[in-house]
Protein backbone atom coordinates (compact mmCIF):
# COMPACT_ATOMS: atom_id res chain seq x y z
CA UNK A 1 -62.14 163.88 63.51
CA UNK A 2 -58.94 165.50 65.05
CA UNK A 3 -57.31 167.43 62.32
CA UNK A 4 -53.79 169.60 62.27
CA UNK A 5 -54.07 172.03 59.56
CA UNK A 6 -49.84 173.49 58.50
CA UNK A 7 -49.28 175.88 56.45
CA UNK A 8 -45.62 176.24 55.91
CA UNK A 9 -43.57 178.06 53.03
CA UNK A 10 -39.93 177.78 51.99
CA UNK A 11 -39.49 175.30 54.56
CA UNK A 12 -40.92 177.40 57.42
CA UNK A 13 -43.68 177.33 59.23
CA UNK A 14 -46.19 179.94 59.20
CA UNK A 15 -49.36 178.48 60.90
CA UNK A 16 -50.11 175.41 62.81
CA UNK A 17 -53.45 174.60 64.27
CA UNK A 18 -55.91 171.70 65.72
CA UNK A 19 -59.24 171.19 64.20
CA UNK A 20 -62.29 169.17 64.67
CA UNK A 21 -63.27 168.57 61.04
CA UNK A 22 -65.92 166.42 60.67
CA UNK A 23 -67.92 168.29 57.24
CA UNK A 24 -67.53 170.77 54.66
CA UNK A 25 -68.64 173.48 57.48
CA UNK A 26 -66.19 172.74 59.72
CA UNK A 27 -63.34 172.31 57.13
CA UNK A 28 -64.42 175.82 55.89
CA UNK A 29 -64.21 177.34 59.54
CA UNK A 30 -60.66 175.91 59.93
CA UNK A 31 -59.37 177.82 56.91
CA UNK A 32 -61.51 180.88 57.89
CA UNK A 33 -59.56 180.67 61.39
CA UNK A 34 -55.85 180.15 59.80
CA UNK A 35 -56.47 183.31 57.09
CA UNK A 36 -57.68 185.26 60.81
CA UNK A 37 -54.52 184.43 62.33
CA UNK A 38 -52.48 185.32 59.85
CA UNK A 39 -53.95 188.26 59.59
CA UNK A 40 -54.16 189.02 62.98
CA UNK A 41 -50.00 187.79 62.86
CA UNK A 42 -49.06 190.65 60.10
CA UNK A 43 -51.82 193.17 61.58
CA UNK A 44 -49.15 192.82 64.78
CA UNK A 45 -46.15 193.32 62.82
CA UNK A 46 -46.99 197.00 60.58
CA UNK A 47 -45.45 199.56 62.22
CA UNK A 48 -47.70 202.04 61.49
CA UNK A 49 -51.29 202.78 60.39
CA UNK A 50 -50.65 203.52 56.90
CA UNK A 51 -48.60 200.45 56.73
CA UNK A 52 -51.45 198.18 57.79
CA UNK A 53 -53.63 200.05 55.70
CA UNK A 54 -51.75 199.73 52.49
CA UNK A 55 -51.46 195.82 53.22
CA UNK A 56 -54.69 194.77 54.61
CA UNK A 57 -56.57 193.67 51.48
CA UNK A 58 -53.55 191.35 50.25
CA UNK A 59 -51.28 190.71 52.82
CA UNK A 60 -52.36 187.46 53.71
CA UNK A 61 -53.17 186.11 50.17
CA UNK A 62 -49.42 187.61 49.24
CA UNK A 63 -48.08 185.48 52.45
CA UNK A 64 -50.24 182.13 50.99
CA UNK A 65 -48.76 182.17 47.80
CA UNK A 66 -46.52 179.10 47.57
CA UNK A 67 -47.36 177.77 50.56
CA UNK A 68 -48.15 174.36 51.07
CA UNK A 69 -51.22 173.62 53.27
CA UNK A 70 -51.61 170.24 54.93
CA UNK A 71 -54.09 168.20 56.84
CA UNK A 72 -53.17 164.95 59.27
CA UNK A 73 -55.00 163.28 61.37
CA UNK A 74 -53.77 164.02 65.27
């Protein structure tokens, strides 16, 4: 089935995407795509190399944290 997966903290939203989710697979592979888009998001933002470097490993989980993530039917 059609899915929207939102992730939105402090009343913003930071992700919003369409999924076919019909298994555990394919719910897996939705969250695998939103924490590579938010990553690819803040891998766009650094300003520099060292920057990047120094927040790769927890830069996404850091932007997660008190998020709410949602699922609705489309």
């Amino acid at each position: 089935m059609k899915m929207r997966l939102r992730v939105v903290k402090n009343g913003s939203s930071m992700y919003t995407g369409a999924y076919d989710i019909v298994d555990a697979e394919s719910f897996g592979k939705a969250y695998e795509d939103t924490w590579c888009k938010l990553q690819q998001r803040q891998m766009l933002a650094e300003t520099s190399i060292g920057a990047l470097m120094e927040h790769l490993d927890s830069g996404v989980l850091d932007q997660l944290s008190g998020a709410h993530i949602t699922l609705d039917r489309v």
